[in-house]
Protein backbone atom coordinates (compact mmCIF):
# COMPACT_ATOMS: atom_id res chain seq x y z
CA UNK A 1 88.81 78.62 114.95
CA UNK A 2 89.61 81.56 112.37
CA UNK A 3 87.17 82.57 110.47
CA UNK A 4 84.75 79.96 110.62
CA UNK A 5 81.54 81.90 111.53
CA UNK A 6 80.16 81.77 108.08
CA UNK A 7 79.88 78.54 107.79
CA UNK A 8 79.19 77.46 111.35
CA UNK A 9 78.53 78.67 114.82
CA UNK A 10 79.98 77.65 117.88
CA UNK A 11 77.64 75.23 120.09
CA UNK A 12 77.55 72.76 122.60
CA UNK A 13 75.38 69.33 123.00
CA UNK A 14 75.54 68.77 126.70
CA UNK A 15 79.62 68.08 127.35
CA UNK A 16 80.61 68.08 123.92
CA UNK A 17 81.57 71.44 121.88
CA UNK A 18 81.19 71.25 118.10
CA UNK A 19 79.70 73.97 115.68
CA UNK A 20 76.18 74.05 114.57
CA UNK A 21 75.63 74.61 110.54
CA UNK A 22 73.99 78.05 109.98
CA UNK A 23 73.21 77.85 106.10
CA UNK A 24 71.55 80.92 104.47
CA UNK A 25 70.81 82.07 107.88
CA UNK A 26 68.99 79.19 109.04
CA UNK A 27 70.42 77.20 111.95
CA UNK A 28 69.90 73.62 110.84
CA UNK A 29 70.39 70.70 113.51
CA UNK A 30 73.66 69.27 112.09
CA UNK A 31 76.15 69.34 114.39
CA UNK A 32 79.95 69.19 113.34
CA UNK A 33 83.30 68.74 114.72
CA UNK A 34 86.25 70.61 113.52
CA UNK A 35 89.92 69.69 114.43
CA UNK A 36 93.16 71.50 112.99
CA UNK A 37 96.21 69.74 112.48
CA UNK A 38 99.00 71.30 114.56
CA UNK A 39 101.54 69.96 112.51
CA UNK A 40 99.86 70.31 108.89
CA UNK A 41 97.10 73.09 110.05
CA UNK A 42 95.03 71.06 107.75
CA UNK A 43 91.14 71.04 109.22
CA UNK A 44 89.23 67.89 109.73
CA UNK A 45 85.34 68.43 110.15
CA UNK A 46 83.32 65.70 111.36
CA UNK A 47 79.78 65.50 111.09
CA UNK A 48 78.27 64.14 114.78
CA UNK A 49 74.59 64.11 113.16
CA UNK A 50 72.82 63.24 109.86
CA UNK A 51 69.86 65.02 110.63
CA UNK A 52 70.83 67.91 108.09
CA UNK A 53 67.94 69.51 106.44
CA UNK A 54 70.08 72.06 104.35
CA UNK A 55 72.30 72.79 101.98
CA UNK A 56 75.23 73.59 104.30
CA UNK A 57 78.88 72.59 102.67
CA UNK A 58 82.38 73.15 102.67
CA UNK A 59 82.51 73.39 99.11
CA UNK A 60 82.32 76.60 97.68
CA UNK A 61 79.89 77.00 94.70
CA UNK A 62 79.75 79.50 92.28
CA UNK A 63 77.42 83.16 92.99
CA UNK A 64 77.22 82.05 96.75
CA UNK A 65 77.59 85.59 98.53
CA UNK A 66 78.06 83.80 101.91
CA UNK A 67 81.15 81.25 100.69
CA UNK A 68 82.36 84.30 98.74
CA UNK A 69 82.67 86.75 102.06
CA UNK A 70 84.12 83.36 103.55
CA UNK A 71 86.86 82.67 101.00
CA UNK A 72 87.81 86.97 101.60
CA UNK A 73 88.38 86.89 105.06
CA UNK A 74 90.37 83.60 105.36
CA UNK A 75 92.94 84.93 103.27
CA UNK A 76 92.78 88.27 104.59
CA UNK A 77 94.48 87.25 107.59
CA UNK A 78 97.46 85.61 106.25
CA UNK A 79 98.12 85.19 102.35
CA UNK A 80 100.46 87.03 100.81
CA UNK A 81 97.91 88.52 97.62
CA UNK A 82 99.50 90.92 94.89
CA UNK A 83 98.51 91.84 91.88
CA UNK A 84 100.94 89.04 90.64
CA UNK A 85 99.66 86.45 92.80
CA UNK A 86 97.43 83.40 90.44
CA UNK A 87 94.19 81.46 91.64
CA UNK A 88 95.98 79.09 91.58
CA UNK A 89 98.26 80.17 94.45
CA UNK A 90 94.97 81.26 96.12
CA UNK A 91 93.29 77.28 95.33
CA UNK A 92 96.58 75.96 96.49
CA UNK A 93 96.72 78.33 99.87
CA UNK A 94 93.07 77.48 100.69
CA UNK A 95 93.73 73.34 100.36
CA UNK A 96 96.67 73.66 102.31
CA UNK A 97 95.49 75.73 104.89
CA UNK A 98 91.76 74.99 105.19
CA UNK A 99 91.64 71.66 103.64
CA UNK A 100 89.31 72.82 101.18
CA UNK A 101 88.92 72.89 97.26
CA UNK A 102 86.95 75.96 95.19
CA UNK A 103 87.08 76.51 91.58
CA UNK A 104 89.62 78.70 89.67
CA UNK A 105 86.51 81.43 89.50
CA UNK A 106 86.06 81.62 92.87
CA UNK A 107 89.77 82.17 93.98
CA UNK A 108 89.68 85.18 91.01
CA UNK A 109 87.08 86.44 92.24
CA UNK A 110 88.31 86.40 95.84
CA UNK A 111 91.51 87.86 95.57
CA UNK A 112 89.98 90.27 93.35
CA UNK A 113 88.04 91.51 96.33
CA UNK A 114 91.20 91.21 98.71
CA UNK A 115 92.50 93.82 95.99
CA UNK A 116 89.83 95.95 95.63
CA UNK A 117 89.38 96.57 100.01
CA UNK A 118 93.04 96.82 100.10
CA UNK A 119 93.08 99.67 97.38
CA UNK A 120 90.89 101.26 99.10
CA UNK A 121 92.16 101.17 102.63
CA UNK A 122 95.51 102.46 101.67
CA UNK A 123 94.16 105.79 100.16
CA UNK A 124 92.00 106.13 103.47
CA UNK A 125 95.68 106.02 105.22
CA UNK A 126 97.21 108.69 102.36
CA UNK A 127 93.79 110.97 103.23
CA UNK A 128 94.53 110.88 107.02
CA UNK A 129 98.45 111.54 106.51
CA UNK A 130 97.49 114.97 104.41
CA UNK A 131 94.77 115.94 107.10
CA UNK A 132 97.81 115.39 110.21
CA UNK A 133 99.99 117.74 108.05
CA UNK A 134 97.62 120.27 107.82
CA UNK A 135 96.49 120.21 111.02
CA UNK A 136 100.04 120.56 112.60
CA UNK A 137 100.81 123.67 110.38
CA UNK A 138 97.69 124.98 111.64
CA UNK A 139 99.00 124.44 115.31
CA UNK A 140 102.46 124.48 115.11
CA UNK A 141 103.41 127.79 112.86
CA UNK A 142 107.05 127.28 113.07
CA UNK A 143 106.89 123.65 111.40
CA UNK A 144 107.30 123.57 107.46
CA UNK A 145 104.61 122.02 106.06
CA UNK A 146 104.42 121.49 102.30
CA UNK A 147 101.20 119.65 100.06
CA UNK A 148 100.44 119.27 96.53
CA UNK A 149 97.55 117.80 94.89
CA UNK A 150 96.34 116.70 91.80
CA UNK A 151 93.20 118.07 89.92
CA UNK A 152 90.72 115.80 89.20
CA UNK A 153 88.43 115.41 86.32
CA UNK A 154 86.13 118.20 87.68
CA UNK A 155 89.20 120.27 88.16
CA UNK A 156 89.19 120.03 91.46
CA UNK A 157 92.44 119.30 93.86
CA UNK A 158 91.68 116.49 96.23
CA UNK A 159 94.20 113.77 95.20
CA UNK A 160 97.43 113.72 97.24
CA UNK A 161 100.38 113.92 95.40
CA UNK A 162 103.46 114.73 97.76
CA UNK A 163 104.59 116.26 101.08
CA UNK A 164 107.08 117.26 103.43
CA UNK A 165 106.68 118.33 106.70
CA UNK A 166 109.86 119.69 109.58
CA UNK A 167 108.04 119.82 112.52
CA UNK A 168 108.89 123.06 114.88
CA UNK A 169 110.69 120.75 117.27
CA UNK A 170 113.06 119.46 114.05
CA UNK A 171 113.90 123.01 112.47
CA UNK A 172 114.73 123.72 116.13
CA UNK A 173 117.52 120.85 115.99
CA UNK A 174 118.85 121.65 112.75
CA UNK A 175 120.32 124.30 114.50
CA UNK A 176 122.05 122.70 117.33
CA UNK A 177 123.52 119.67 116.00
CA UNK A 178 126.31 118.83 112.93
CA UNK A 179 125.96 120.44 109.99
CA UNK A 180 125.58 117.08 107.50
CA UNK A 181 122.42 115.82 106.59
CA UNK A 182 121.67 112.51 104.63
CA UNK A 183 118.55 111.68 102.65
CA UNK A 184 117.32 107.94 103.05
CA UNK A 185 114.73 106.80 100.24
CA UNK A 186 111.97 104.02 101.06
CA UNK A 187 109.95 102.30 98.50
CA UNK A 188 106.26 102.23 100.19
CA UNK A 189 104.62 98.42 99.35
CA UNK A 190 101.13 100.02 98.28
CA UNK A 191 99.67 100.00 95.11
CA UNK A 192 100.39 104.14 95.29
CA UNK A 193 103.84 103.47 94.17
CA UNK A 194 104.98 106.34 96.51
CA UNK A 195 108.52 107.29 98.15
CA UNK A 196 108.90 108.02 101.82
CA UNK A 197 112.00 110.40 101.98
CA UNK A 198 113.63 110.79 105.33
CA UNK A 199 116.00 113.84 106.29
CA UNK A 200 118.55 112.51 108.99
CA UNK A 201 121.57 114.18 110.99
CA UNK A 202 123.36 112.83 113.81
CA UNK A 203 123.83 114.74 117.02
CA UNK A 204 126.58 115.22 119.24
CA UNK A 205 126.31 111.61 120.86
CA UNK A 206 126.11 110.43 117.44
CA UNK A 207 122.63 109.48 117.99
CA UNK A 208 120.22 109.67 114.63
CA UNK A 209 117.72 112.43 114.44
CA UNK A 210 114.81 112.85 112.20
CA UNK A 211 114.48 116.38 111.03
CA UNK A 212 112.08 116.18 107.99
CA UNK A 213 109.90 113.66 106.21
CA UNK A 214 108.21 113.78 102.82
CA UNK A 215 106.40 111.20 101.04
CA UNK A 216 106.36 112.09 96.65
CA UNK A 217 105.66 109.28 94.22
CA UNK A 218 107.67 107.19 92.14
């Protein structure tokens, strides 16, 4: 079952599988059963025992850490979240899907965080695309390899800003094949707002080839 492990953990009472409640970090001796709706995807959860001694629920309350990191990762699987995207969306994704309800602070909050990890993942990916280029100048002489950065508030240049790189194997090509080139633009779906620009020929079996990419920003 996706995502499930903050609320539960996966046990078994002699023949029969259900999940055990682990609230606050405390296994507590209420077992549950949990069935998904093929059709709807809806879940079901079935308590098999009363003997709960916490305060284990499927309702999400407000300043709980642990319902919190479980509200993040169910939607990081699957929803769709923007910067344009409402709670709402998020409260009505979450009934839909999980079959459960959380207040309109909780989805903010929540997609909010979805945000805030995606931001940051996407200028990990920007920072490893500037250290390839670099490193296959460094290797590969021939290839044209161009960066510029921004300054930042300490004057010094660590943001990416654009870059174009014609590996050796590429310039090599230019040489052999038709002389027309076309430039194809492609709006990257980040929060960068950049431009991937590709430089394309076609050689003599009228087969495209990449010579040059370069990514600058909007």
């Amino acid at each position: 079952m996706r995502r499930l492990d903050s609320l539960a953990t996966k046990s078994k009472i002699g023949t029969r599988s259900g999940y055990i409640c682990a609230a606050l970090g405390e296994k507590c001796p209420a077992y549950i059963r949990i069935d998904m709706d093929k059709t709807s995807e809806l879940i079901t959860v079935t308590k098999l025992e009363d003997s709960q001694n916490c305060l284990g629920t499927l309702q999400v309350s407000h300043g709980s850490q642990r319902d919190h990191d479980f509200l993040v990762n169910s939607l990081e699987e699957e929803f769709p979240n923007s910067k344009e995207t409402k709670p709402k969306a998020v409260q009505a994704y979450l009934q839909r899907r999980l079959g459960i309800d959380i207040p309109y602070i909780s989805a903010h909050k929540a997609k909010g965080a979805i945000l805030k990890e995606t931001s940051k993942a996407q200028c990990h990916q920007f920072q490893l695309i500037h250290a390839y280029v670099e490193r296959l100048v460094e290797v590969d002489p021939v290839a044209i390899g161009v960066l510029k950065t921004l300054a930042d508030e300490g004057g010094e240049e660590r943001r990416s800003h654009s870059m174009f790189l014609a590996p050796d194997a590429a310039c090599n090509t230019f040489l052999t094949i038709r002389k027309f080139v076309a430039v194809h633009r492609i709006l990257l779906k980040s929060h960068l707002m950049q431009i991937l620009l590709l430089a394309v020929r076609m050689d003599a079996e009228d087969h495209l080839v990449i010579l040059a990419w370069g990514i600058c920003t909007n």
